[in-house]
Protein backbone atom coordinates (compact mmCIF):
# COMPACT_ATOMS: atom_id res chain seq x y z
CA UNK A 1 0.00 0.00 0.00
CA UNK A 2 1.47 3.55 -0.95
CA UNK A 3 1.99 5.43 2.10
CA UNK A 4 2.31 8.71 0.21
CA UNK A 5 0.45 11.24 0.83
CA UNK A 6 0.22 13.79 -2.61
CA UNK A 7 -2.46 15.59 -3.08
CA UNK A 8 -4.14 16.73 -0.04
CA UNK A 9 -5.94 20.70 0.49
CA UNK A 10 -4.52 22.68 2.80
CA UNK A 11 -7.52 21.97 5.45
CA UNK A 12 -6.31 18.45 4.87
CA UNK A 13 -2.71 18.71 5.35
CA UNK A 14 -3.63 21.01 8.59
CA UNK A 15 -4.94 18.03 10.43
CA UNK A 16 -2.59 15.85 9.11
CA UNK A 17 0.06 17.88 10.66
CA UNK A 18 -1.61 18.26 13.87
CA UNK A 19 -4.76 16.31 14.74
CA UNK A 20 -3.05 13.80 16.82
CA UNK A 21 -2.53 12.50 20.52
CA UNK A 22 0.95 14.47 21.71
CA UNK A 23 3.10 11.15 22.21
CA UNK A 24 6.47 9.96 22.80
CA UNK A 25 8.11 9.17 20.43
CA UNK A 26 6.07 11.50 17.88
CA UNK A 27 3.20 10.03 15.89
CA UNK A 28 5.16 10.20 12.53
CA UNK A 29 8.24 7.97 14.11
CA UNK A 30 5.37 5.12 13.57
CA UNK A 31 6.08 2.16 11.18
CA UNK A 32 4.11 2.09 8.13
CA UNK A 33 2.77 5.65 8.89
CA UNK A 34 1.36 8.10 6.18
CA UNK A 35 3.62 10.90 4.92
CA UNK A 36 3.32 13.86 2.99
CA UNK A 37 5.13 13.97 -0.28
CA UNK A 38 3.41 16.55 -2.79
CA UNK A 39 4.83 19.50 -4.56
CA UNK A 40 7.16 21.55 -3.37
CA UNK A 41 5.31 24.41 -4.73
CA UNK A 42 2.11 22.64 -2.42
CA UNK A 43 4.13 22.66 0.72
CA UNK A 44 6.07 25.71 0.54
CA UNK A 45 2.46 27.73 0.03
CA UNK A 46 0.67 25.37 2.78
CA UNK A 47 3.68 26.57 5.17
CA UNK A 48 3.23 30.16 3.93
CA UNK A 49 -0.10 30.26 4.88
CA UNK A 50 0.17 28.22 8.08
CA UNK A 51 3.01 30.20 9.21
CA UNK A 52 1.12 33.49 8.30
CA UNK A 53 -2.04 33.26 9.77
CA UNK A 54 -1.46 30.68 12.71
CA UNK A 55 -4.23 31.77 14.86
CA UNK A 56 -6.79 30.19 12.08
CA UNK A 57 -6.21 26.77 13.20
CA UNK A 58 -5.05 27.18 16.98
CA UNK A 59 -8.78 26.72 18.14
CA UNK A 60 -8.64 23.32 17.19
CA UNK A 61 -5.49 22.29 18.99
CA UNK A 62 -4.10 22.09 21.85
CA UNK A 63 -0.99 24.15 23.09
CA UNK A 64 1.01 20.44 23.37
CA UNK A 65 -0.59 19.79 19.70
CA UNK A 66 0.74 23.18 17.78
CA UNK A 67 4.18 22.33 19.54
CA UNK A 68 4.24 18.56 18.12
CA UNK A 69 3.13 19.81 14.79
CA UNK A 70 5.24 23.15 14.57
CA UNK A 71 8.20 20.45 15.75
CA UNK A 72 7.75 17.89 12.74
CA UNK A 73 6.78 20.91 10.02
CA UNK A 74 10.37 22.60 10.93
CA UNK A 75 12.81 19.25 11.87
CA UNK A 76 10.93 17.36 8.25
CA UNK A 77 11.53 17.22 5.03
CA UNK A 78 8.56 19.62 4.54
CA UNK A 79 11.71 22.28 4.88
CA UNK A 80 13.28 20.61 2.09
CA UNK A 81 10.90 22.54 -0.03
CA UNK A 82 12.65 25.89 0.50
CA UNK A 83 15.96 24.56 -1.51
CA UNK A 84 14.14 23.41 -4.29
CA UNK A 85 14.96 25.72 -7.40
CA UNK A 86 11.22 24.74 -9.67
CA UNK A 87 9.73 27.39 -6.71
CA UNK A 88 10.18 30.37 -7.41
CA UNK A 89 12.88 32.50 -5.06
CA UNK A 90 10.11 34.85 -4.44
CA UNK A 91 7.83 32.39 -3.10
CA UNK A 92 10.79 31.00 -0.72
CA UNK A 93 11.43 34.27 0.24
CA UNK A 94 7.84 34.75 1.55
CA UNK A 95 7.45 31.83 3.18
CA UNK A 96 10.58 32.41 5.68
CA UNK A 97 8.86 35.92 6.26
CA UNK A 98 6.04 34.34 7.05
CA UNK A 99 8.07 32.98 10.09
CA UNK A 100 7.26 36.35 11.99
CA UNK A 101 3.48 36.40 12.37
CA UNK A 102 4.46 32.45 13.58
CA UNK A 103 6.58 34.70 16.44
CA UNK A 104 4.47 38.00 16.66
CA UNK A 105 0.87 35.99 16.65
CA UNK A 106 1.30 32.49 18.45
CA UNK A 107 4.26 32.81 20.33
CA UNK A 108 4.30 35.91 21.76
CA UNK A 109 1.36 35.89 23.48
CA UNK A 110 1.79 32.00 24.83
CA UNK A 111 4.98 31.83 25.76
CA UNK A 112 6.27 31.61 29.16
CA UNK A 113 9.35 33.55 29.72
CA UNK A 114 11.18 30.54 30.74
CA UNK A 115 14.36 30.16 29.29
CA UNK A 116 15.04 27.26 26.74
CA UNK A 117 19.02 26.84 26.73
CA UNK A 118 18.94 27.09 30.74
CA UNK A 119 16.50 24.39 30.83
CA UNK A 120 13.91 26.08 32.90
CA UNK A 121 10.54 24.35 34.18
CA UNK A 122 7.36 25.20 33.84
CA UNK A 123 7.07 26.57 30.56
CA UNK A 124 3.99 26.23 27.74
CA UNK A 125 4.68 23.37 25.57
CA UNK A 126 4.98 26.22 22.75
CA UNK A 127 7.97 27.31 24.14
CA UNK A 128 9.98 24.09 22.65
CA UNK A 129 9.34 24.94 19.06
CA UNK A 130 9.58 28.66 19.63
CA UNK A 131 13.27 28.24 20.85
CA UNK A 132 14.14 25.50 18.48
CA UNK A 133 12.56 26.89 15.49
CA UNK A 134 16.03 28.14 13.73
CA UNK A 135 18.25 24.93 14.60
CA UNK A 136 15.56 22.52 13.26
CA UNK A 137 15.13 24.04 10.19
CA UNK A 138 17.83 22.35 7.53
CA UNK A 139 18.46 26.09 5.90
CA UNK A 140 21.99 27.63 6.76
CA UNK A 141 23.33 30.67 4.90
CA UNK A 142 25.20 30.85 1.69
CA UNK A 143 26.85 34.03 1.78
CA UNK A 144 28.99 32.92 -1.29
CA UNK A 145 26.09 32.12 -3.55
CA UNK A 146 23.89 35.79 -5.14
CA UNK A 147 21.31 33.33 -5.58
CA UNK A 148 20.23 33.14 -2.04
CA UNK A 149 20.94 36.47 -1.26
CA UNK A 150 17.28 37.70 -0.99
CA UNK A 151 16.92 34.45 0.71
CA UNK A 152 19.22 35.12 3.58
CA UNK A 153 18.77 38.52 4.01
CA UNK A 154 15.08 37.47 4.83
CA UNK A 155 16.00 35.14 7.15
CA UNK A 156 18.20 37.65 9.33
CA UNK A 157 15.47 40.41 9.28
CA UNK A 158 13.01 38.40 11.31
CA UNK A 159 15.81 37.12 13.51
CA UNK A 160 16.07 40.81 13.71
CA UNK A 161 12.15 41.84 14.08
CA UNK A 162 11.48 38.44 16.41
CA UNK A 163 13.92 40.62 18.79
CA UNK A 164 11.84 43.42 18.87
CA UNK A 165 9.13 41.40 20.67
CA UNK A 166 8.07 41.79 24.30
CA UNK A 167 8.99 38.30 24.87
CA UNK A 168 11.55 36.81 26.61
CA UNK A 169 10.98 33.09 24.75
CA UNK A 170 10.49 34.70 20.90
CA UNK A 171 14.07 37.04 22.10
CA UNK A 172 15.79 33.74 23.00
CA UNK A 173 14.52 31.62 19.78
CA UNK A 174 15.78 34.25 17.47
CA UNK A 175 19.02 34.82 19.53
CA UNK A 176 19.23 30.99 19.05
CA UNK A 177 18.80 31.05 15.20
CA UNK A 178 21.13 34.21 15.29
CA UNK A 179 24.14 32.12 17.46
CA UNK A 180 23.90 29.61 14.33
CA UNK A 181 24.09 32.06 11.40
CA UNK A 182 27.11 33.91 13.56
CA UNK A 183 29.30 31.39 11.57
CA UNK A 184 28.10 32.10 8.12
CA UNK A 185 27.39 35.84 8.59
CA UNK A 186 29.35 37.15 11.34
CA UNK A 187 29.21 40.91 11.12
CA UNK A 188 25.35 41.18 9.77
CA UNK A 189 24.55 39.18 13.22
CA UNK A 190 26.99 41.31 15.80
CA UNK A 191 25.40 43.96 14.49
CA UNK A 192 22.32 42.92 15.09
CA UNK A 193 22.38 41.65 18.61
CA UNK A 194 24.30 44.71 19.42
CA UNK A 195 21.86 46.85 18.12
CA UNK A 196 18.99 44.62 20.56
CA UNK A 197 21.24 44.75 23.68
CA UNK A 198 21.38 48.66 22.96
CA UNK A 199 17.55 49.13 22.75
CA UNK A 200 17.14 46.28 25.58
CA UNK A 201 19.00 47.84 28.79
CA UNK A 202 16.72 46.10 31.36
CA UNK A 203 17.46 42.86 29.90
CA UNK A 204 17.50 39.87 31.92
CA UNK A 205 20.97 39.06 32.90
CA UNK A 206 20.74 35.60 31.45
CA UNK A 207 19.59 36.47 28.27
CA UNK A 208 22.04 39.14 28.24
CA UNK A 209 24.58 37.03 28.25
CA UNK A 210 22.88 34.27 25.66
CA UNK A 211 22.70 37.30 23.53
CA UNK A 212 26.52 38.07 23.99
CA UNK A 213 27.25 34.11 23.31
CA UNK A 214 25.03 34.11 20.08
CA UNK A 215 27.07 37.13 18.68
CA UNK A 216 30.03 34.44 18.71
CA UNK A 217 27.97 31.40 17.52
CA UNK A 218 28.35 29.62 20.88
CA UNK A 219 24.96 28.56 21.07
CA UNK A 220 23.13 25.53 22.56
């Protein structure tokens, strides 16, 4: 039996993404599971849209469910998508800008300000995916390359805007994603988090320092 999942709407491919029971290992570890494998023009718009407008399907899920589902869409091969050269640049382009309403809409308001890379408890389930989000996602910088240059540049600018958010968790996520572009793109990103710990001088001393360890790439 094909296990391949190709041509499924968007309202389809929502609850296939996240209309399970929040388990350990992950639903989509399973043997002989379904998987998505349409388009990449299919997946990079279904992310774009997602990722844009995430409050249209968070009524239907829990807080535990968005994080599973958020989890798989960034660590899969649904990222994949983003490399492939039949979509167009400018469609890539918006769906990593899309990434900020994901930051500015869900996260913000949801997240605890527990802190990820000091492994603090008590913190919403969303705050896993919101700190992860950067290192899961298989896109690193290729300052070398004009072709991506759009590309990049849109992925540093909402590092750069997620850091403008009242939010300890979204400031530590994009900090994260920062600390592992520092090696690609070393003086766009110091100037960057200098420019936040400038504007931020009542900054939590711990995330202070993350900040100053991200500008160097030493990031967990």
């Amino acid at each position: 039996m094909d296990k391949r999942l190709t041509d499924l709407t968007y309202k389809q491919w929502i609850r296939y993404v996240f209309d399970h029971e929040v388990t350990s290992p992950e639903w989509h570890f399973e043997l002989d599971v379904e998987y998505w494998d349409g388009p990449s023009a299919a997946t990079v718009a279904y992310m774009t849209r997602l990722l844009a407008d995430p409050l249209a399907v968070v009524g239907s899920y829990t807080d535990a469910q968005l994080n599973q589902g958020l989890w798989y869409i960034a660590s899969s091969g649904f990222m994949l998508a983003l490399g492939d050269a039949s979509v167009p640049m400018a469609n890539r382009v918006g769906c990593i800008r899309a990434i900020f309403p994901l930051y500015r809409d869900l996260f913000a308001p949801r997240c605890t300000p527990h802190l990820g890379h000091r492994g603090e408890q008590g913190s919403n389930p969303l705050n896993s995916v919101c700190y992860m989000w950067w290192e899961l996602m298989p896109v690193m910088g290729s300052p070398d390359d004009p072709v991506w240059s759009d590309f990049d540049t849109a992925v540093l600018e909402v590092m750069a805007q997620t850091l403008e958010l009242a939010s300890a968790a979204c400031q530590e996520g994009a900090l994260h994603g920062l600390g592992h572009w520092a090696w690609v793109y070393p003086h766009r990103v110091t100037t960057i988090i200098e420019q936040y710990l400038q504007c931020q001088p009542q900054l939590r001393q711990e995330l202070k320092q993350y900040a100053q360890a991200a500008r160097s790439g030493c990031v967990l």
